[in-house]
N, C-alpha and C. Protein backbone atom coordinates (compact mmCIF):
# COMPACT_ATOMS: atom_id res chain seq x y z
N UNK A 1 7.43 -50.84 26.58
CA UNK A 1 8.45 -50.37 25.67
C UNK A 1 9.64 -49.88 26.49
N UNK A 2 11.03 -49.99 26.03
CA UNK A 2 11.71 -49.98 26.80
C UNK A 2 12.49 -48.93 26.06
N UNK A 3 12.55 -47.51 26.74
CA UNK A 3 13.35 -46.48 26.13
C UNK A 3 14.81 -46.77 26.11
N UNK A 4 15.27 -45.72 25.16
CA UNK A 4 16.55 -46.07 25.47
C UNK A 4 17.03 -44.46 25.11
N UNK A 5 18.60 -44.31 25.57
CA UNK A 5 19.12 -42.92 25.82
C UNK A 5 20.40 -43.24 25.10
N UNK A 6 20.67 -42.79 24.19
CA UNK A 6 21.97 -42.77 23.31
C UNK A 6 22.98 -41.59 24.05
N UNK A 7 23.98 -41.92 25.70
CA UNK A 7 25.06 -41.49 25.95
C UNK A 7 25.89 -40.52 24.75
N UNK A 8 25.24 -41.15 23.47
CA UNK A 8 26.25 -40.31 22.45
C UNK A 8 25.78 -38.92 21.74
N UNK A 9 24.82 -39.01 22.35
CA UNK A 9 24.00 -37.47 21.58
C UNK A 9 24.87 -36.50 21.81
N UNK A 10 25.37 -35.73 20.94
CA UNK A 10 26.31 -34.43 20.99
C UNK A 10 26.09 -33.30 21.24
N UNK A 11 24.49 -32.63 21.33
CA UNK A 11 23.97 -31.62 21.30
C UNK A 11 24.12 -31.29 22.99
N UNK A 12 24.69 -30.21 23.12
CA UNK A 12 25.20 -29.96 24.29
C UNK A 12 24.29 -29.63 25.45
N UNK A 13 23.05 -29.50 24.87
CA UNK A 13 22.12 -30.07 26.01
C UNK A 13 21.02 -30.67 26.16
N UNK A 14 21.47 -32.11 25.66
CA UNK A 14 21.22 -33.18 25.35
C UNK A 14 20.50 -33.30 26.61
N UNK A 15 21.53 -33.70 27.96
CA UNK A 15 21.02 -34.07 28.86
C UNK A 15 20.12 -33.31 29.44
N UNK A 16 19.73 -32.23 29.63
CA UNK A 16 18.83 -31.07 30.11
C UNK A 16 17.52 -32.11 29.36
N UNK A 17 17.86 -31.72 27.77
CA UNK A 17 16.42 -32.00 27.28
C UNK A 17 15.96 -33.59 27.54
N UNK A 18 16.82 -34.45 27.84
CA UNK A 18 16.62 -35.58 27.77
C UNK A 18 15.60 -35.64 29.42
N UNK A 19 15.66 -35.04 30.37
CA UNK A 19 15.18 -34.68 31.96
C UNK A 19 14.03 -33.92 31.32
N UNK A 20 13.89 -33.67 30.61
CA UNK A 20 12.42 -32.62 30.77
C UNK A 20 11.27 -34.26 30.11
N UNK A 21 12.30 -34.18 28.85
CA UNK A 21 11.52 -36.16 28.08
C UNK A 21 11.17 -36.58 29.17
N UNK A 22 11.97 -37.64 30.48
CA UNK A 22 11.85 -38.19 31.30
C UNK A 22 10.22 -37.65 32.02
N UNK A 23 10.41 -36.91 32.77
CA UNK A 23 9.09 -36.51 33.40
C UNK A 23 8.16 -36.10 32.56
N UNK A 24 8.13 -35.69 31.43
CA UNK A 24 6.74 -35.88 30.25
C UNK A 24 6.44 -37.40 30.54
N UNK A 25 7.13 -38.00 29.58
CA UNK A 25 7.12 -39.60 30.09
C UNK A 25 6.40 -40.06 31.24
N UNK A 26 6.90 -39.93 32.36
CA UNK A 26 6.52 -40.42 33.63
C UNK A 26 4.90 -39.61 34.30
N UNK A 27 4.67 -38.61 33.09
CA UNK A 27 3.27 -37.95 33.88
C UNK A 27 2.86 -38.54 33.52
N UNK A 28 2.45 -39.07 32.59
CA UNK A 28 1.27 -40.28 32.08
C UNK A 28 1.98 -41.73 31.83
N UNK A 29 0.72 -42.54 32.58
CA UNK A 29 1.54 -44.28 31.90
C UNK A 29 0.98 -44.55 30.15
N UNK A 30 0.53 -43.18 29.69
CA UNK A 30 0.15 -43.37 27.97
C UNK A 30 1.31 -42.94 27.43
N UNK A 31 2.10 -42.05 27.61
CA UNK A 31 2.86 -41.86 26.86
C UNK A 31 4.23 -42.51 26.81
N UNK A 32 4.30 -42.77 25.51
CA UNK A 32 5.48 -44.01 25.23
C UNK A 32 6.64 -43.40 24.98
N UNK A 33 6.65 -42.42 24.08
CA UNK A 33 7.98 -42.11 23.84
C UNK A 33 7.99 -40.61 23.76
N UNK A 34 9.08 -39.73 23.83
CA UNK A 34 9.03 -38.26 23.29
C UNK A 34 10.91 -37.92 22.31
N UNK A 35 10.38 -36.86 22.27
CA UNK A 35 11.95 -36.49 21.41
C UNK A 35 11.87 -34.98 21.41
N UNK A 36 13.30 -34.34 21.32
CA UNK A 36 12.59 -32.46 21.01
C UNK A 36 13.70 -32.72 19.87
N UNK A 37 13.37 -32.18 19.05
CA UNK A 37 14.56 -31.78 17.38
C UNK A 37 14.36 -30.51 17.22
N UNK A 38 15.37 -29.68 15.99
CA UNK A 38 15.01 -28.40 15.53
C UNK A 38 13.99 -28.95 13.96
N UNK A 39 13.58 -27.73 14.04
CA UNK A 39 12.56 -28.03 12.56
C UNK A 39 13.35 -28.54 11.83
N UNK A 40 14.77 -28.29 11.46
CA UNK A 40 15.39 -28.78 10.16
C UNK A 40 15.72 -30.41 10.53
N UNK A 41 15.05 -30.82 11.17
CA UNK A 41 15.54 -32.19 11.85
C UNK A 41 16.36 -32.86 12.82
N UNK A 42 17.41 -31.59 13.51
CA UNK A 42 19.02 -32.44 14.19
C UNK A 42 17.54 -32.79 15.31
N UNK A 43 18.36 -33.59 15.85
CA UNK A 43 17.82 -34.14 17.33
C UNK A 43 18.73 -33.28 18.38
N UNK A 44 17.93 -33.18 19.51
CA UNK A 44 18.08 -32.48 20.36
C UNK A 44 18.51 -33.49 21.77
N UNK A 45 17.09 -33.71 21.81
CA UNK A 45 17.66 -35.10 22.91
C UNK A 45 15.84 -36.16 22.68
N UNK A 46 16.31 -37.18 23.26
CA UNK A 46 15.54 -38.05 22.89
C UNK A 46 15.32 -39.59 23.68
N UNK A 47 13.91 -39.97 24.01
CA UNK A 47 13.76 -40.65 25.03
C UNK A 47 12.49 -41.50 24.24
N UNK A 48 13.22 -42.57 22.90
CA UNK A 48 12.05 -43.33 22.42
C UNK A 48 12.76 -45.08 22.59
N UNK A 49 11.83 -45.84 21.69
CA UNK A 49 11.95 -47.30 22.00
C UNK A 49 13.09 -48.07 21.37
N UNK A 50 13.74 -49.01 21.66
CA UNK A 50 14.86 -49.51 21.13
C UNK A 50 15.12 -49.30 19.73
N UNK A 51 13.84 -49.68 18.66
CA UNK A 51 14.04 -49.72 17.31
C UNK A 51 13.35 -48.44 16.62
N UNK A 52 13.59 -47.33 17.19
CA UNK A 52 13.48 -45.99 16.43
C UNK A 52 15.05 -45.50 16.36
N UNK A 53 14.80 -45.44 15.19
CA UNK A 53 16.06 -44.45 14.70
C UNK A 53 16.09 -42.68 15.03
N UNK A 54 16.63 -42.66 15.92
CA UNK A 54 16.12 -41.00 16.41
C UNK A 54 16.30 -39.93 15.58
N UNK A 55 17.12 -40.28 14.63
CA UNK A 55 18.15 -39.50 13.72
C UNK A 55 16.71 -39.12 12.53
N UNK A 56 16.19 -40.49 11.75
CA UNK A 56 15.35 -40.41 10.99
C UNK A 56 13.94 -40.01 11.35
N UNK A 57 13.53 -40.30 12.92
CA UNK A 57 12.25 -39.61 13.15
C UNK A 57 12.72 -38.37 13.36
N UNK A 58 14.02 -37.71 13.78
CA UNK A 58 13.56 -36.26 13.73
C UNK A 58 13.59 -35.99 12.48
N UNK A 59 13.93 -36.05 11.66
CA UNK A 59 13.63 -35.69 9.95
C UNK A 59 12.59 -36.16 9.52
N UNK A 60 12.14 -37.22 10.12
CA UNK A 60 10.60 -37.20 9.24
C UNK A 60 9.46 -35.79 10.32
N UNK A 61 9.49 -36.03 11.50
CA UNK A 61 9.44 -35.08 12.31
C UNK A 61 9.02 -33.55 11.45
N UNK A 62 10.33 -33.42 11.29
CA UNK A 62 10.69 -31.98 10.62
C UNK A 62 9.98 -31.71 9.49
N UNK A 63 10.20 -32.88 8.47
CA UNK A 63 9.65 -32.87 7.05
C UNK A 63 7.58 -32.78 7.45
N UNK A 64 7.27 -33.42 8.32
CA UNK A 64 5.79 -33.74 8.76
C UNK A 64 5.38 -31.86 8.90
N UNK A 65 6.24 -31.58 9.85
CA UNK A 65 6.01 -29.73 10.33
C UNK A 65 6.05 -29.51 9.28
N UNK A 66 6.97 -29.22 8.68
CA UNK A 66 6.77 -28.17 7.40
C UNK A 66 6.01 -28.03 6.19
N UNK A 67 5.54 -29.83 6.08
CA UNK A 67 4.10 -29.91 5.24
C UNK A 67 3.00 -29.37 5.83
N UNK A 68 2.49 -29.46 7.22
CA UNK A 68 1.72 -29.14 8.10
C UNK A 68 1.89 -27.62 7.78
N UNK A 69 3.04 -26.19 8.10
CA UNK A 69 2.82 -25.39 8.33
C UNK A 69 2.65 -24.89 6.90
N UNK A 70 2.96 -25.10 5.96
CA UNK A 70 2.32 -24.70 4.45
C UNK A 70 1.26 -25.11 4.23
N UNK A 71 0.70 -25.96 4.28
CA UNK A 71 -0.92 -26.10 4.70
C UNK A 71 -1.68 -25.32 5.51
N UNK A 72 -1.02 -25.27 6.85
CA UNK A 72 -1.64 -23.99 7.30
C UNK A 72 -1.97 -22.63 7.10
N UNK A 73 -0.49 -22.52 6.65
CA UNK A 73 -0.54 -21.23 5.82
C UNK A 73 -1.70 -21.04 4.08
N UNK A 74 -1.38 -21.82 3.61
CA UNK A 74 -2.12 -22.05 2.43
C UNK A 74 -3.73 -21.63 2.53
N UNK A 75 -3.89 -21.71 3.72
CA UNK A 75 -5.55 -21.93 3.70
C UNK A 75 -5.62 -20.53 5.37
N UNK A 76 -4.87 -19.94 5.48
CA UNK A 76 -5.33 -18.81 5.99
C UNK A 76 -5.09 -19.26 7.58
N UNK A 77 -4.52 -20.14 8.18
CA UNK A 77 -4.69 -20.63 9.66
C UNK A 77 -3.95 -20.09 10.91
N UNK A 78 -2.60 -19.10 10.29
CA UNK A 78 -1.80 -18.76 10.79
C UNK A 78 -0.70 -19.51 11.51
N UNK A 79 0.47 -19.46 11.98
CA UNK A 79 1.41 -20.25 12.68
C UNK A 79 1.26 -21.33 13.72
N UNK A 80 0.90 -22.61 12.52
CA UNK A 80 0.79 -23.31 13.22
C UNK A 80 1.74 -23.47 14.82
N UNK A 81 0.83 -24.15 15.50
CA UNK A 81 1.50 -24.32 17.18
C UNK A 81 1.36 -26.08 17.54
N UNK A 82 0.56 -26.87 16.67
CA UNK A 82 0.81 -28.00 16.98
C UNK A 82 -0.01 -29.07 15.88
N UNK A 83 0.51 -30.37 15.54
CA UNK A 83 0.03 -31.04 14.86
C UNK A 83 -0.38 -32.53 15.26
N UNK A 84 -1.64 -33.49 15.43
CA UNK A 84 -1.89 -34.70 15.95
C UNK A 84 -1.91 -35.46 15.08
N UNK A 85 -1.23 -36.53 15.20
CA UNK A 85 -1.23 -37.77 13.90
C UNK A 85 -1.77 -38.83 14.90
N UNK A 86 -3.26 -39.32 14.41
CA UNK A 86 -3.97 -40.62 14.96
C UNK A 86 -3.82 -41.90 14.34
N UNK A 87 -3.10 -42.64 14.94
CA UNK A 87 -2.81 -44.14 14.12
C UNK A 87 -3.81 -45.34 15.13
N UNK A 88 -4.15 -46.58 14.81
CA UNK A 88 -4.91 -47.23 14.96
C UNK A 88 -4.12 -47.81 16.24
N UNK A 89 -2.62 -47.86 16.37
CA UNK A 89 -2.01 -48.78 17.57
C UNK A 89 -1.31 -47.07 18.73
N UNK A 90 -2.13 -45.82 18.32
CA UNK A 90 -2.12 -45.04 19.06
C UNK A 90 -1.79 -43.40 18.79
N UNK A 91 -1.31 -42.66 19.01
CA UNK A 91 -1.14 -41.23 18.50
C UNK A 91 0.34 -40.66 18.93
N UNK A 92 0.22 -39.73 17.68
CA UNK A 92 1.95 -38.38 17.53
C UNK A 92 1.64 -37.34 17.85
N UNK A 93 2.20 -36.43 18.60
CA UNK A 93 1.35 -35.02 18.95
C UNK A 93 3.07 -34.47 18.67
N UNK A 94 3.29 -33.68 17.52
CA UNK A 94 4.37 -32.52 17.25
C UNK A 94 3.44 -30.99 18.27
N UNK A 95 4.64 -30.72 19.10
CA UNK A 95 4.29 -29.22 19.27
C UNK A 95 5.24 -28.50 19.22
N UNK A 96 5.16 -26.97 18.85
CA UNK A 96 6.10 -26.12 18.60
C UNK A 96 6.52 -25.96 20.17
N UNK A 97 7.92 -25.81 19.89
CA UNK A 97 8.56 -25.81 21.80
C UNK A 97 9.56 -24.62 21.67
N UNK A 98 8.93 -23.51 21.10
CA UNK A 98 9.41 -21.82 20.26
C UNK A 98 10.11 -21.84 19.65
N UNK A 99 10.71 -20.64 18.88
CA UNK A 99 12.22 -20.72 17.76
C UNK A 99 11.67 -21.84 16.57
N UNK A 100 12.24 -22.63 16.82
CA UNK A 100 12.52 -23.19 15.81
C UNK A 100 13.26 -24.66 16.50
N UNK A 101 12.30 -25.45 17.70
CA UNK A 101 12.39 -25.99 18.27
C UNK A 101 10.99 -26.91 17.89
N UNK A 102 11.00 -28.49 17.88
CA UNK A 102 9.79 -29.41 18.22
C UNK A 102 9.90 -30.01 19.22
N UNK A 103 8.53 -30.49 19.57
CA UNK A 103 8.43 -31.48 20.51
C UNK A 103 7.92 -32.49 20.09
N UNK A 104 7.65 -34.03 19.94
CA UNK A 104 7.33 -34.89 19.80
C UNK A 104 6.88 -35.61 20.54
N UNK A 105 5.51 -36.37 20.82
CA UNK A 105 5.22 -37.11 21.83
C UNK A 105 4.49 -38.24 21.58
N UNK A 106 4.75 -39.28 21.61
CA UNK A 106 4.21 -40.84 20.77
C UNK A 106 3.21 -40.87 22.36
N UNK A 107 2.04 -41.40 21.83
CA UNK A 107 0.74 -41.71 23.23
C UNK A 107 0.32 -43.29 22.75
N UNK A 108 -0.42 -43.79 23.88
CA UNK A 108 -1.30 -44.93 23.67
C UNK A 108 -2.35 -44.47 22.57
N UNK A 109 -3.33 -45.52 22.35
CA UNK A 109 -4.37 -44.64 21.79
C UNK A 109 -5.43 -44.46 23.58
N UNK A 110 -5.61 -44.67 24.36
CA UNK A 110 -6.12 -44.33 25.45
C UNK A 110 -5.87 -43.23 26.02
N UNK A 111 -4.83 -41.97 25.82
CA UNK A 111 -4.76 -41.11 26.10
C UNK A 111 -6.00 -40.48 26.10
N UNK A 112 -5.79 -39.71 26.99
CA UNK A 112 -6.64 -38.44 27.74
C UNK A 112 -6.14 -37.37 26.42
N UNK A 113 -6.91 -36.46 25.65
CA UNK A 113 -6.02 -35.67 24.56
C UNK A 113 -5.53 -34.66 25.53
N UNK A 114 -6.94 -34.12 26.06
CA UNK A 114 -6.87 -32.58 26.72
C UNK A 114 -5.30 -32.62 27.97
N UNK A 115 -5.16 -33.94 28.78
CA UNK A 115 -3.85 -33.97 29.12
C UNK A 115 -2.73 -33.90 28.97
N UNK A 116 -2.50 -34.64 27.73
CA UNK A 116 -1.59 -34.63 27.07
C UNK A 116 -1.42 -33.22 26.01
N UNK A 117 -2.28 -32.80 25.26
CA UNK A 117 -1.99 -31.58 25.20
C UNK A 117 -1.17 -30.49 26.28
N UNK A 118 -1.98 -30.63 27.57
CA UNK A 118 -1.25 -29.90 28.11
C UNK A 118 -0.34 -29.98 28.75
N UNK A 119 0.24 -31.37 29.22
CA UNK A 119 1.55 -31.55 29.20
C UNK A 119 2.77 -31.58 28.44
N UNK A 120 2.10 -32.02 27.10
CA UNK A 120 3.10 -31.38 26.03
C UNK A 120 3.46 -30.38 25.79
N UNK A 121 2.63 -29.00 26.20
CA UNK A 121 2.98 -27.75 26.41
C UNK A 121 4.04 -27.12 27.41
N UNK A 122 3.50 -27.85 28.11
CA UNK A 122 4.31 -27.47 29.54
C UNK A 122 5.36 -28.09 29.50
N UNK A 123 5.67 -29.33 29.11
CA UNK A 123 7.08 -29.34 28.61
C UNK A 123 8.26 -28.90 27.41
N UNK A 124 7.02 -28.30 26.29
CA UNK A 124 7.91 -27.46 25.16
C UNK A 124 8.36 -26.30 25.67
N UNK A 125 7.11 -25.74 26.91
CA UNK A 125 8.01 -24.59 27.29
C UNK A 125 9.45 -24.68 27.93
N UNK A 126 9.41 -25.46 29.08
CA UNK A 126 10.75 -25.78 29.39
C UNK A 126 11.62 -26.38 28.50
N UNK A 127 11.82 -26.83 27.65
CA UNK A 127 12.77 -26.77 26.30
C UNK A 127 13.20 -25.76 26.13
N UNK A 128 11.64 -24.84 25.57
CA UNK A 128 12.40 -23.32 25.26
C UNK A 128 13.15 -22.48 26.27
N UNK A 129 12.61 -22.69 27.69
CA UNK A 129 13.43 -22.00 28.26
C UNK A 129 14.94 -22.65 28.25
N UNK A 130 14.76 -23.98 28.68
CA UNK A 130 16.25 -24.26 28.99
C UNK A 130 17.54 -24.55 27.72
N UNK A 131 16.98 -24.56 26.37
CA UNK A 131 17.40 -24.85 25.28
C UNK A 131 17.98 -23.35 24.73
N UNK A 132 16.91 -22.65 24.62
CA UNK A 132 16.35 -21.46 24.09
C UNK A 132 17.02 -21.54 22.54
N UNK A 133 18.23 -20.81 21.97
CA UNK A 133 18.22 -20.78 20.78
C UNK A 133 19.81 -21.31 20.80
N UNK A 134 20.66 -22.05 21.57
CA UNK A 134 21.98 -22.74 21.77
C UNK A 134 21.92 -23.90 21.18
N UNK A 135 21.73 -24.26 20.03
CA UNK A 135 22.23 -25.51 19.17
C UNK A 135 22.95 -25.22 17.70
């Protein structure tokens, strides 16, 4: 799959977040694509495959969290921190990357979970740090 980087992203630190994507990316040869958005959907920065619309996965993105965290809530689970969507040609791992920040991470289905979990962490944190609440 061949990422691609839209030069035109406006969010002023686009490129920061787009370098943290990159090396998520590059820790594993499973993971295909990533993205960070705010819950309400804008995109942040984003490092997926030619024919994703970055604009509309972060809104479905967003819309996915917020069904997820009323569910959680609904049934007593407390603030949610992350959600896995398993599809047959591979997996979505949303994690909270603080505030009011996501992370997104498209995998093979061969992923390692426990890895990728924790690289997805370790890169929401650096979001939050380097993002923090400036969009």
């Amino acid at each position: 799959m061949n990422a691609v980087i839209d030069p035109e992203q406006n969010h002023p630190k686009a490129s920061a977040a787009r370098s943290i994507l990159r090396e998520l990316n590059a820790s594993s040869n499973d993971i295909e694509a990533s993205a960070t958005m705010t819950t309400d959907g804008y995109i942040i920065g984003a490092v997926l495959g030619q024919s994703t619309d970055q604009d509309r996965f972060a809104a479905m993105c967003a819309s996915l969290l917020a069904l997820a965290e009323r569910a959680a809530d609904e049934i007593g689970r407390g603030q949610m921190k992350q959600l896995l969507i398993e599809g047959s040609q591979g997996l979505m791992l949303l994690v909270r990357a603080g505030g009011d920040k996501v992370l997104a991470v498209a995998a093979k289905p061969t992923v390692n979970l426990g890895r990728i979990f924790l690289e997805a962490r370790k890169s929401a944190t650096k979001i939050d740090q380097i993002i923090g609440n400036d969009y």
